[in-house]
Protein backbone atom coordinates (compact mmCIF):
# COMPACT_ATOMS: atom_id res chain seq x y z
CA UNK A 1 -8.50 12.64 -4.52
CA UNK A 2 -11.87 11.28 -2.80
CA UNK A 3 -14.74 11.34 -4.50
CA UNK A 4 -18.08 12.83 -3.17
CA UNK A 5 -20.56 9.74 -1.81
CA UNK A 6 -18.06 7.57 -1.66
CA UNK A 7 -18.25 4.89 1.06
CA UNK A 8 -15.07 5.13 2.89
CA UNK A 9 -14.64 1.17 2.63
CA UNK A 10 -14.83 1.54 -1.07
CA UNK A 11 -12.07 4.42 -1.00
CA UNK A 12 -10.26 1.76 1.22
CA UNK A 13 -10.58 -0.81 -1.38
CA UNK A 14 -9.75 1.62 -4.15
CA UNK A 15 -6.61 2.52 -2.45
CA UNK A 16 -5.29 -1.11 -2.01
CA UNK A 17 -6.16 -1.86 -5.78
CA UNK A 18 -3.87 1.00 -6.62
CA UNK A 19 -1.11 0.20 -4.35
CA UNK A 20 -1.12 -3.41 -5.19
CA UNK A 21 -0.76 -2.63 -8.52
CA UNK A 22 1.79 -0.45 -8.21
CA UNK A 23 3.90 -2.55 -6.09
CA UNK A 24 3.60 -5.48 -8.90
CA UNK A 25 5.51 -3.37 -10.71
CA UNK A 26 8.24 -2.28 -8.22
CA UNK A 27 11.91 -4.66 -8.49
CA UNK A 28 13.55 -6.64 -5.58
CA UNK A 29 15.48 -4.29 -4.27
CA UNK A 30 12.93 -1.23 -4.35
CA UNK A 31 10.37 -4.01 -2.47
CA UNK A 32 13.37 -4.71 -0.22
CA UNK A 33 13.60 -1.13 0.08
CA UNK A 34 9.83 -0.61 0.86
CA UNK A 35 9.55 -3.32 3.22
CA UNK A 36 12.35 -2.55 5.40
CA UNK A 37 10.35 1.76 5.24
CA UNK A 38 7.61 -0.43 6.51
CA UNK A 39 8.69 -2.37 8.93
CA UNK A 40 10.51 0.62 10.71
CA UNK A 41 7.80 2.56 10.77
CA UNK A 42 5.44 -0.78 12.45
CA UNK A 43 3.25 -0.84 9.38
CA UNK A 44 5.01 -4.61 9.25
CA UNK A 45 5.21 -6.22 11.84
CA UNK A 46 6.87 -10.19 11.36
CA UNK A 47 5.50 -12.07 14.69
C-alpha cells in the first residue's frame, strides 16, 4: 500500500483522490449510509 520515499502529505493527497473518486460513484442512499457511519463515529461533525 505505501510506497517507499513517499512524502506522507503526498500519500495523504493520494488517499483523498481515491476516496473522492470513489464516493462520486456511490448512490444517495449508500452516501446517506456513509455519512450517518461518519458522523457516529465524529469523523463529521455538523456545528
Amino acid at each position: 500500500m505505501a510506497h517507499f520515499g513517499q512524502s506522507d502529505d503526498f500519500r495523504r493527497d493520494e488517499l483523498i483522490r481515491i476516496i473522492e473518486h470513489s464516493v462520486e460513484k456511490l448512490t444517495l442512499q449508500e452516501l446517506e449510509a456513509l455519512y450517518y457511519d461518519m458522523t457516529t463515529k465524529s469523523y463529521i461533525n455538523d456545528n
